[in-house]
PDB file of N, CA and C in Angstrom:
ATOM      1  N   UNK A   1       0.841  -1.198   0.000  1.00  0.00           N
ATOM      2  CA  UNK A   1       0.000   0.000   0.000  1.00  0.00           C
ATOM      3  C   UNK A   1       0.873   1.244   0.000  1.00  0.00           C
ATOM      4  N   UNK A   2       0.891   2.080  -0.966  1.00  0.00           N
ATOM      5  CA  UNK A   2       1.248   3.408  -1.097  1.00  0.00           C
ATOM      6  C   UNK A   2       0.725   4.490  -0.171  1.00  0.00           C
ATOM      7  N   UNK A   3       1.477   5.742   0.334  1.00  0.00           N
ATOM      8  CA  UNK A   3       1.113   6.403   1.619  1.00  0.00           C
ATOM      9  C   UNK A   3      -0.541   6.949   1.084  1.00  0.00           C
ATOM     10  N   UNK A   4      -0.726   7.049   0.084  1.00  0.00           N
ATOM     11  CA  UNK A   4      -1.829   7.778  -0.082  1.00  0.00           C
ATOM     12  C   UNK A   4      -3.435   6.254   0.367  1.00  0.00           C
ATOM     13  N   UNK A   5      -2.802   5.502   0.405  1.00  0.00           N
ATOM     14  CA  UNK A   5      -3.847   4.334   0.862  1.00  0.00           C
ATOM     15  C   UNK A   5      -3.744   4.173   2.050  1.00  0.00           C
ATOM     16  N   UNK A   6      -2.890   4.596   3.219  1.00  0.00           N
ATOM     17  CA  UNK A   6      -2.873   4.155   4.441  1.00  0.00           C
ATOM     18  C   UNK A   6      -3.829   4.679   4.939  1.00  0.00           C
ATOM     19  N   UNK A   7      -4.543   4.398   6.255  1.00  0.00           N
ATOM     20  CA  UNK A   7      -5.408   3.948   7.095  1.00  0.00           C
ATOM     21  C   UNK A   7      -4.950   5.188   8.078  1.00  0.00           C
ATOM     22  N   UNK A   8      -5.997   5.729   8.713  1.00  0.00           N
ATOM     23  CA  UNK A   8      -6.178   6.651   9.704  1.00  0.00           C
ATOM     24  C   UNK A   8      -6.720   5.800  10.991  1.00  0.00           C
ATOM     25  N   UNK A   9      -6.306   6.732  12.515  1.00  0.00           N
ATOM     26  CA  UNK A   9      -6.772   5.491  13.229  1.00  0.00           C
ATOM     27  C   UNK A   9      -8.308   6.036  13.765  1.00  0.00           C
ATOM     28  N   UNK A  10      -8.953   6.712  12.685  1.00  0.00           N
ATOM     29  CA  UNK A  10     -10.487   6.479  12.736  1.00  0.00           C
ATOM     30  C   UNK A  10     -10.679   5.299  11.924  1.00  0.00           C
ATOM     31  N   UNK A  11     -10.092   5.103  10.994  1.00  0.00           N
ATOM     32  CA  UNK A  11     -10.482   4.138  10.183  1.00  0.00           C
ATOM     33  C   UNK A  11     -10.088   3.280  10.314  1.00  0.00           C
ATOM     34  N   UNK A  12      -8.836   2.750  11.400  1.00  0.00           N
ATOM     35  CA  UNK A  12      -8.649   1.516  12.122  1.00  0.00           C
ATOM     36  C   UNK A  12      -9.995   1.242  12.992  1.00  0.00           C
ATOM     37  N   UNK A  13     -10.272   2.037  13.870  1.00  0.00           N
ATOM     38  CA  UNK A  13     -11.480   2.208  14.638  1.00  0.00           C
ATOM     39  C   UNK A  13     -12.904   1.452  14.269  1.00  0.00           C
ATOM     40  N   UNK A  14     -12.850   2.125  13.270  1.00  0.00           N
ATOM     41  CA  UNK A  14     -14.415   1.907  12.377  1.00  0.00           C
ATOM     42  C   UNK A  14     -13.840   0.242  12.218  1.00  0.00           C
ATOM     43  N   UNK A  15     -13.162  -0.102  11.826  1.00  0.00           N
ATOM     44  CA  UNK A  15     -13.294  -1.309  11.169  1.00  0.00           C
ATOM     45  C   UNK A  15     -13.052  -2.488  12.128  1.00  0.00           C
ATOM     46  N   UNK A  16     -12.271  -1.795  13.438  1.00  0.00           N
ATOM     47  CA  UNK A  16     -12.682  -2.877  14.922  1.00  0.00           C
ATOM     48  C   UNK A  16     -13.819  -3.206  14.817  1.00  0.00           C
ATOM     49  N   UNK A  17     -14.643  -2.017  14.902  1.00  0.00           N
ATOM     50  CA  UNK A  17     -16.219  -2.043  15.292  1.00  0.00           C
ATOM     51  C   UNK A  17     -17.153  -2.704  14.584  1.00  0.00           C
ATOM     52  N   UNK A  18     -16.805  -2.863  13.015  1.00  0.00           N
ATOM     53  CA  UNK A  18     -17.194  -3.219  12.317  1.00  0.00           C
ATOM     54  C   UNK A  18     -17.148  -5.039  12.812  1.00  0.00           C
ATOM     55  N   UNK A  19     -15.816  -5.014  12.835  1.00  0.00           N
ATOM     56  CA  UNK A  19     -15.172  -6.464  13.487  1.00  0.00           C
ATOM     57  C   UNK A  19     -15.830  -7.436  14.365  1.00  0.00           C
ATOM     58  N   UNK A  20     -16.124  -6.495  15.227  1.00  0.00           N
ATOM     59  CA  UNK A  20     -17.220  -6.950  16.644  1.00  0.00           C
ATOM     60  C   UNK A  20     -18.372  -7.037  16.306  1.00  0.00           C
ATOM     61  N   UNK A  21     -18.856  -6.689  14.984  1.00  0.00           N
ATOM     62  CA  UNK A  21     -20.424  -7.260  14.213  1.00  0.00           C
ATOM     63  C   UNK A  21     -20.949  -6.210  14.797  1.00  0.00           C
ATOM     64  N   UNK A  22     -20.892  -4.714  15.126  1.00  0.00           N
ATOM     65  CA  UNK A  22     -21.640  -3.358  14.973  1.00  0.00           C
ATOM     66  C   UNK A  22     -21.807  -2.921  13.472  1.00  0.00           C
ATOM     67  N   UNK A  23     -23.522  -2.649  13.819  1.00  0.00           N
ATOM     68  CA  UNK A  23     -23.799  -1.885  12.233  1.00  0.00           C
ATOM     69  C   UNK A  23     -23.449  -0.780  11.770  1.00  0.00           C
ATOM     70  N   UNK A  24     -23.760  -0.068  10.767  1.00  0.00           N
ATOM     71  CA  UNK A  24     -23.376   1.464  10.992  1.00  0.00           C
ATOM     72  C   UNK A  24     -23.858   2.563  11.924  1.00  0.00           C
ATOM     73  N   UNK A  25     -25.313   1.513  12.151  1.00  0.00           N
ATOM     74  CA  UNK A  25     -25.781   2.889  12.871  1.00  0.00           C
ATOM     75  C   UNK A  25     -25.319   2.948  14.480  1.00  0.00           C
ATOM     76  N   UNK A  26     -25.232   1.413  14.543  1.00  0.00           N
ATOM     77  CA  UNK A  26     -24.099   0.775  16.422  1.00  0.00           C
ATOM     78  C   UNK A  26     -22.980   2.164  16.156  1.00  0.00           C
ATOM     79  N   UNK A  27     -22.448   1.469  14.950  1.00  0.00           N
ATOM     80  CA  UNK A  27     -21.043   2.635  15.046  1.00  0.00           C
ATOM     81  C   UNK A  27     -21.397   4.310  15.247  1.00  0.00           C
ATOM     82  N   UNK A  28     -22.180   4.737  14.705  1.00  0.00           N
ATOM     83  CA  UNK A  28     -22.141   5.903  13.920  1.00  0.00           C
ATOM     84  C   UNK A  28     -22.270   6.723  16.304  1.00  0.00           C
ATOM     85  N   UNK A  29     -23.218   5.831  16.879  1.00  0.00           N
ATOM     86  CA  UNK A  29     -24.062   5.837  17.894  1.00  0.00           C
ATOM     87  C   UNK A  29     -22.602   6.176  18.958  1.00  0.00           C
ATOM     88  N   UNK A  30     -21.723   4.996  18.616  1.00  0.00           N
ATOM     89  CA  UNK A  30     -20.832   4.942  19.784  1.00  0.00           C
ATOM     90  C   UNK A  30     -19.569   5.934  19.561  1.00  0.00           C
ATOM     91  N   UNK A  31     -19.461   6.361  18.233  1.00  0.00           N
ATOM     92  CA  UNK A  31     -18.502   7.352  17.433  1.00  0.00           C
ATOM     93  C   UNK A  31     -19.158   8.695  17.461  1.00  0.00           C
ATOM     94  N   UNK A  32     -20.605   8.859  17.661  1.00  0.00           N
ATOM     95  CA  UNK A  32     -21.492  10.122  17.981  1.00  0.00           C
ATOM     96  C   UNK A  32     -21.166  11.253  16.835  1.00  0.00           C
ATOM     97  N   UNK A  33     -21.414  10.358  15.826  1.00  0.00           N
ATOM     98  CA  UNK A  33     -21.453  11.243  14.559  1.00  0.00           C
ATOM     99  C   UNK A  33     -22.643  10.587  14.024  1.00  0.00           C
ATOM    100  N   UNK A  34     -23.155  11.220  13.180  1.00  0.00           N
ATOM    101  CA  UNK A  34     -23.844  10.344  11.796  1.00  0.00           C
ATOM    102  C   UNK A  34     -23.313   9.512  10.672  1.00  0.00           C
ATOM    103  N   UNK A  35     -24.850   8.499  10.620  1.00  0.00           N
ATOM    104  CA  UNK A  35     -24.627   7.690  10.056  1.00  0.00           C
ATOM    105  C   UNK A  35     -24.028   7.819   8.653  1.00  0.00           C
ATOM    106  N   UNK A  36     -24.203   8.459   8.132  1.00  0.00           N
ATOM    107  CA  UNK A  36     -24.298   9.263   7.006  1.00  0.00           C
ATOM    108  C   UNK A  36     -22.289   9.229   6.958  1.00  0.00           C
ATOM    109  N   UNK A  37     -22.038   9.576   7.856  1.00  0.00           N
ATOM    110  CA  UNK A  37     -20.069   9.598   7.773  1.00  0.00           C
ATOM    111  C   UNK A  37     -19.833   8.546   8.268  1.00  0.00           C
ATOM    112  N   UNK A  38     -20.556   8.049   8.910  1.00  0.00           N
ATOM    113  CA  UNK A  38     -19.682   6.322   8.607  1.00  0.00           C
ATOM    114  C   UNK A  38     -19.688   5.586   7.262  1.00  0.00           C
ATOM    115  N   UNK A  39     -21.334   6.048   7.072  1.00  0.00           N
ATOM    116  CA  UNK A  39     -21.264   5.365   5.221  1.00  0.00           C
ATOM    117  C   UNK A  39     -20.276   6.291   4.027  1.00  0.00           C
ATOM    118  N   UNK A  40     -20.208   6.523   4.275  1.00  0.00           N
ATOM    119  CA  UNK A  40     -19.036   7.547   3.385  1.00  0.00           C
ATOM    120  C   UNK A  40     -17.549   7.067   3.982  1.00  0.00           C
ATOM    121  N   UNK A  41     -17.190   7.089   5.270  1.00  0.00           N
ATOM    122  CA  UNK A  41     -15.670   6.774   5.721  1.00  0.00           C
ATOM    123  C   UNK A  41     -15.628   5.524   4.982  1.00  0.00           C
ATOM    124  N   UNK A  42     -16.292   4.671   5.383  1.00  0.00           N
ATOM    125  CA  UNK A  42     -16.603   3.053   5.013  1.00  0.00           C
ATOM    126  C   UNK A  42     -16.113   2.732   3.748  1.00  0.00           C
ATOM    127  N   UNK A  43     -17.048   3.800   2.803  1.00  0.00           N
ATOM    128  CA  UNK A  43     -16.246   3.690   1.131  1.00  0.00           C
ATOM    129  C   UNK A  43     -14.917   4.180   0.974  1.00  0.00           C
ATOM    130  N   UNK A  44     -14.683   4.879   1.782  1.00  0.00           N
ATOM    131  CA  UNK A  44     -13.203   5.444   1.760  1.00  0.00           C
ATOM    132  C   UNK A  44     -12.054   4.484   2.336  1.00  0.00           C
ATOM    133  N   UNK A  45     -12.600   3.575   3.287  1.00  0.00           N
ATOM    134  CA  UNK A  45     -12.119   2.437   3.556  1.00  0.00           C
ATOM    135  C   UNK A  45     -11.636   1.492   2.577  1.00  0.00           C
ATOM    136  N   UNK A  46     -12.804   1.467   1.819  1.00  0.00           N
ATOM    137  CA  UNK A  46     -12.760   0.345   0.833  1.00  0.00           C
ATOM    138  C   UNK A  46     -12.019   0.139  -0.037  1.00  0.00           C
ATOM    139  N   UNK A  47     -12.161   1.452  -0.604  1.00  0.00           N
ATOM    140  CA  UNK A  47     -11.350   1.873  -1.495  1.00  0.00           C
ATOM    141  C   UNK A  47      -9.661   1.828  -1.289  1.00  0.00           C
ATOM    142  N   UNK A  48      -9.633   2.343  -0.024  1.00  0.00           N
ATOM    143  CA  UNK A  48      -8.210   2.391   0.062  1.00  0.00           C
ATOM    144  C   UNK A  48      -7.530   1.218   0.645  1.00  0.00           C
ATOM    145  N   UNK A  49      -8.181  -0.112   1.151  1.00  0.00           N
ATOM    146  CA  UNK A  49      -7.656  -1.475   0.707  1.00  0.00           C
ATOM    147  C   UNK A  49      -8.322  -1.655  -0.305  1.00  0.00           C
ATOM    148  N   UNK A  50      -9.077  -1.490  -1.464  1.00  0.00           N
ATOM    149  CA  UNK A  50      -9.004  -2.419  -2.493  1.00  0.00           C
ATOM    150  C   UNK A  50     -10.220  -3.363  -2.222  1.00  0.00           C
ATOM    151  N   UNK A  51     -11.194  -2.839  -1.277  1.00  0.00           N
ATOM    152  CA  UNK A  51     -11.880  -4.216  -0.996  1.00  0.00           C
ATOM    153  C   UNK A  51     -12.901  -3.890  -1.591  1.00  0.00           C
ATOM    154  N   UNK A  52     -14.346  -4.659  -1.738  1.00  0.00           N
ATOM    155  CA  UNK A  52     -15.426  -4.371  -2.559  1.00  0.00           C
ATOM    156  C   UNK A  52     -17.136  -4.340  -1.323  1.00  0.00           C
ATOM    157  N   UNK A  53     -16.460  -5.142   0.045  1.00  0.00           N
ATOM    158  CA  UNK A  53     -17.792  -4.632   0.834  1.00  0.00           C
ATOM    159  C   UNK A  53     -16.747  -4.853   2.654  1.00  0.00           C
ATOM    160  N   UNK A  54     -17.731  -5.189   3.254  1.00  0.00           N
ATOM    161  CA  UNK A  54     -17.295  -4.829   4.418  1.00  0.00           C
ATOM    162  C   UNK A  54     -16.204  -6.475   4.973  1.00  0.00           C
ATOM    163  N   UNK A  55     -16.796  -7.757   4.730  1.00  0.00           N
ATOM    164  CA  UNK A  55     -15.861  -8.497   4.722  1.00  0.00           C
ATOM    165  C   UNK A  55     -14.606  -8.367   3.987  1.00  0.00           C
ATOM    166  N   UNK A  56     -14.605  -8.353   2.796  1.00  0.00           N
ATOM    167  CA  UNK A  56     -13.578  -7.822   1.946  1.00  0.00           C
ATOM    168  C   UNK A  56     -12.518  -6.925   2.944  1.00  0.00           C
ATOM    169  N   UNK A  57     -13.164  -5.846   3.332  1.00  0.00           N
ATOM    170  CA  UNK A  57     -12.206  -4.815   3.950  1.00  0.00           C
ATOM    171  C   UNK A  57     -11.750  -5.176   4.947  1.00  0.00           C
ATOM    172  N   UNK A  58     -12.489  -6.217   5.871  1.00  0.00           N
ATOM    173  CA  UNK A  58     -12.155  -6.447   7.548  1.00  0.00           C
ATOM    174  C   UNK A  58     -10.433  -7.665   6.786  1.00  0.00           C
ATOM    175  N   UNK A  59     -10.658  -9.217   5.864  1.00  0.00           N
ATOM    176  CA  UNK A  59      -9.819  -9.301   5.505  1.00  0.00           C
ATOM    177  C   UNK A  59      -8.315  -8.908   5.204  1.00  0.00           C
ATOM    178  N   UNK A  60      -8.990  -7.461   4.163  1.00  0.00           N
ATOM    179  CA  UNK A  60      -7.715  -7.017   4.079  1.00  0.00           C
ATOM    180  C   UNK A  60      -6.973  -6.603   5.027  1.00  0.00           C
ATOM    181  N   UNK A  61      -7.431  -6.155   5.878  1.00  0.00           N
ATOM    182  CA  UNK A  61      -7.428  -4.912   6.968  1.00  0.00           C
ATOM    183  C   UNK A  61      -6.186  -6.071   7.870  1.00  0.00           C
ATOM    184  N   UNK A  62      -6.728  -7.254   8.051  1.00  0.00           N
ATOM    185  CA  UNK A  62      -5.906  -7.911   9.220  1.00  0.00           C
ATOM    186  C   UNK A  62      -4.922  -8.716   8.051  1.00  0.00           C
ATOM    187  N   UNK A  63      -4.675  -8.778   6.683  1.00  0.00           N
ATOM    188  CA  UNK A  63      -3.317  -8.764   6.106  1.00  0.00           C
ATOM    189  C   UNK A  63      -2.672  -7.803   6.018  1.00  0.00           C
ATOM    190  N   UNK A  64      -3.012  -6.989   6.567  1.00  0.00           N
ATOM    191  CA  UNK A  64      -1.750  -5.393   6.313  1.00  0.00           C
ATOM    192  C   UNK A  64      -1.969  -5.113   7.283  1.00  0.00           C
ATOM    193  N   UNK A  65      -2.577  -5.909   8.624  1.00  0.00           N
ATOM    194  CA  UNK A  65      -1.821  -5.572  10.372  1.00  0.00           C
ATOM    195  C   UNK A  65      -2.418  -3.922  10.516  1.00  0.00           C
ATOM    196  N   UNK A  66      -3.548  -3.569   9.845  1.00  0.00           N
ATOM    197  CA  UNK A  66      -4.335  -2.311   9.879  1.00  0.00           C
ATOM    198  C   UNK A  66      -4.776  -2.695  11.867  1.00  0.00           C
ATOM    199  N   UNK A  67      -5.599  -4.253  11.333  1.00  0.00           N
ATOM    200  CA  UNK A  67      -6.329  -4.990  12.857  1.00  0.00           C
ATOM    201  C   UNK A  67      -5.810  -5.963  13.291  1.00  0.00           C
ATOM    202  N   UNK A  68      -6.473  -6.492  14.452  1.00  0.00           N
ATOM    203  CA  UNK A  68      -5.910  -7.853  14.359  1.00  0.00           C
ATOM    204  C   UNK A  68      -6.967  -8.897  15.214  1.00  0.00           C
ATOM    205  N   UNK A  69      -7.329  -9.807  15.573  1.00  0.00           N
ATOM    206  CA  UNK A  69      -8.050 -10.575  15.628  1.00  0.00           C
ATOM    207  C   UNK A  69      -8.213 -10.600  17.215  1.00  0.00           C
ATOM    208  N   UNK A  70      -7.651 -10.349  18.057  1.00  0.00           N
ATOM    209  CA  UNK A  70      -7.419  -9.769  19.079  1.00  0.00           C
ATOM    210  C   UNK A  70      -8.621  -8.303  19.729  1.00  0.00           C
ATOM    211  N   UNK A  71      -9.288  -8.839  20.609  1.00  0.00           N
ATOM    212  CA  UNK A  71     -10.060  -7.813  21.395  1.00  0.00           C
ATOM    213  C   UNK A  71      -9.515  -6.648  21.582  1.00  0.00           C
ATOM    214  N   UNK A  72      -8.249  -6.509  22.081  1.00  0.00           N
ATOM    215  CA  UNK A  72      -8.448  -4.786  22.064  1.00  0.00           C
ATOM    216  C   UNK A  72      -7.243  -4.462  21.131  1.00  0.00           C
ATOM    217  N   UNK A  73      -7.694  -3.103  20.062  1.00  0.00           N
ATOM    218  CA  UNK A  73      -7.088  -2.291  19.031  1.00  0.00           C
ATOM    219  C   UNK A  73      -5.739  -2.341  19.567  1.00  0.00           C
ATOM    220  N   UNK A  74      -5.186  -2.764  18.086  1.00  0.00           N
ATOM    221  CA  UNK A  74      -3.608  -2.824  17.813  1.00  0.00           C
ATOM    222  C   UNK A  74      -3.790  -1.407  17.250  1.00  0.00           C
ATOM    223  N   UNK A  75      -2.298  -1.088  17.359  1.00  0.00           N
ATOM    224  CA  UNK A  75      -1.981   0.352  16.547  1.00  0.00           C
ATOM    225  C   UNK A  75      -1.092  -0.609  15.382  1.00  0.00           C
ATOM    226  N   UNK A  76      -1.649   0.268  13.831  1.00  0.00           N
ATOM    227  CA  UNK A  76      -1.012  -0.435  12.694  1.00  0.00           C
ATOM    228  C   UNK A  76       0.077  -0.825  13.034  1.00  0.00           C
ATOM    229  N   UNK A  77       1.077  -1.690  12.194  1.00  0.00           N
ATOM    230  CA  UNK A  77       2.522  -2.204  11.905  1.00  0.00           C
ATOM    231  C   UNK A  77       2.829  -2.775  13.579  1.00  0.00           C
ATOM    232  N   UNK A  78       1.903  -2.726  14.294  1.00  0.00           N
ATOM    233  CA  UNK A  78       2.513  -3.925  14.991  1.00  0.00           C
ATOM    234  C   UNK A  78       2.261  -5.176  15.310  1.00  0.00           C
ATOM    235  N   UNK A  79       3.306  -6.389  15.302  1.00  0.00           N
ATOM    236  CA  UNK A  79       3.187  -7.599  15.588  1.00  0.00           C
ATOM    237  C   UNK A  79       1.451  -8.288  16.185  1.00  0.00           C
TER     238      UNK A  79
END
């Protein structure tokens, strides 16, 4: 991934949450924004792994150590 594809750690965030089987609107609720910018971050997600829906992205996400399978949030690039 090129710097312009890396991951913000809202968008590590979102995609924990996503992880833990929260919807958008779970997320949007516990992030206290609207739903409306999670569905928009989400595509921006997508896009920037390459993925085409929300499994797709959670996948990619834990091959490039974005997440990790692990209950509480890794910060990217580590082990």
């Amino acid at each position: 991934m090129s710097k312009e594809e890396t991951l913000t750690t809202r968008h590590t965030q979102i995609l924990d949450l996503i992880k833990e089987g929260n919807t958008d609107v779970e997320i949007a609720s516990q992030l206290g924004v609207a739903v409306g910018t999670i569905k928009n971050t989400n595509q921006l997600i997508f896009a920037r792994l390459g993925a085409r829906n929300r499994s797709h992205a959670l996948i990619r996400a834990l091959r490039h150590h974005y997440i990790s399978l692990d209950h509480e949030p890794r910060k990217r690039g580590e082990p």
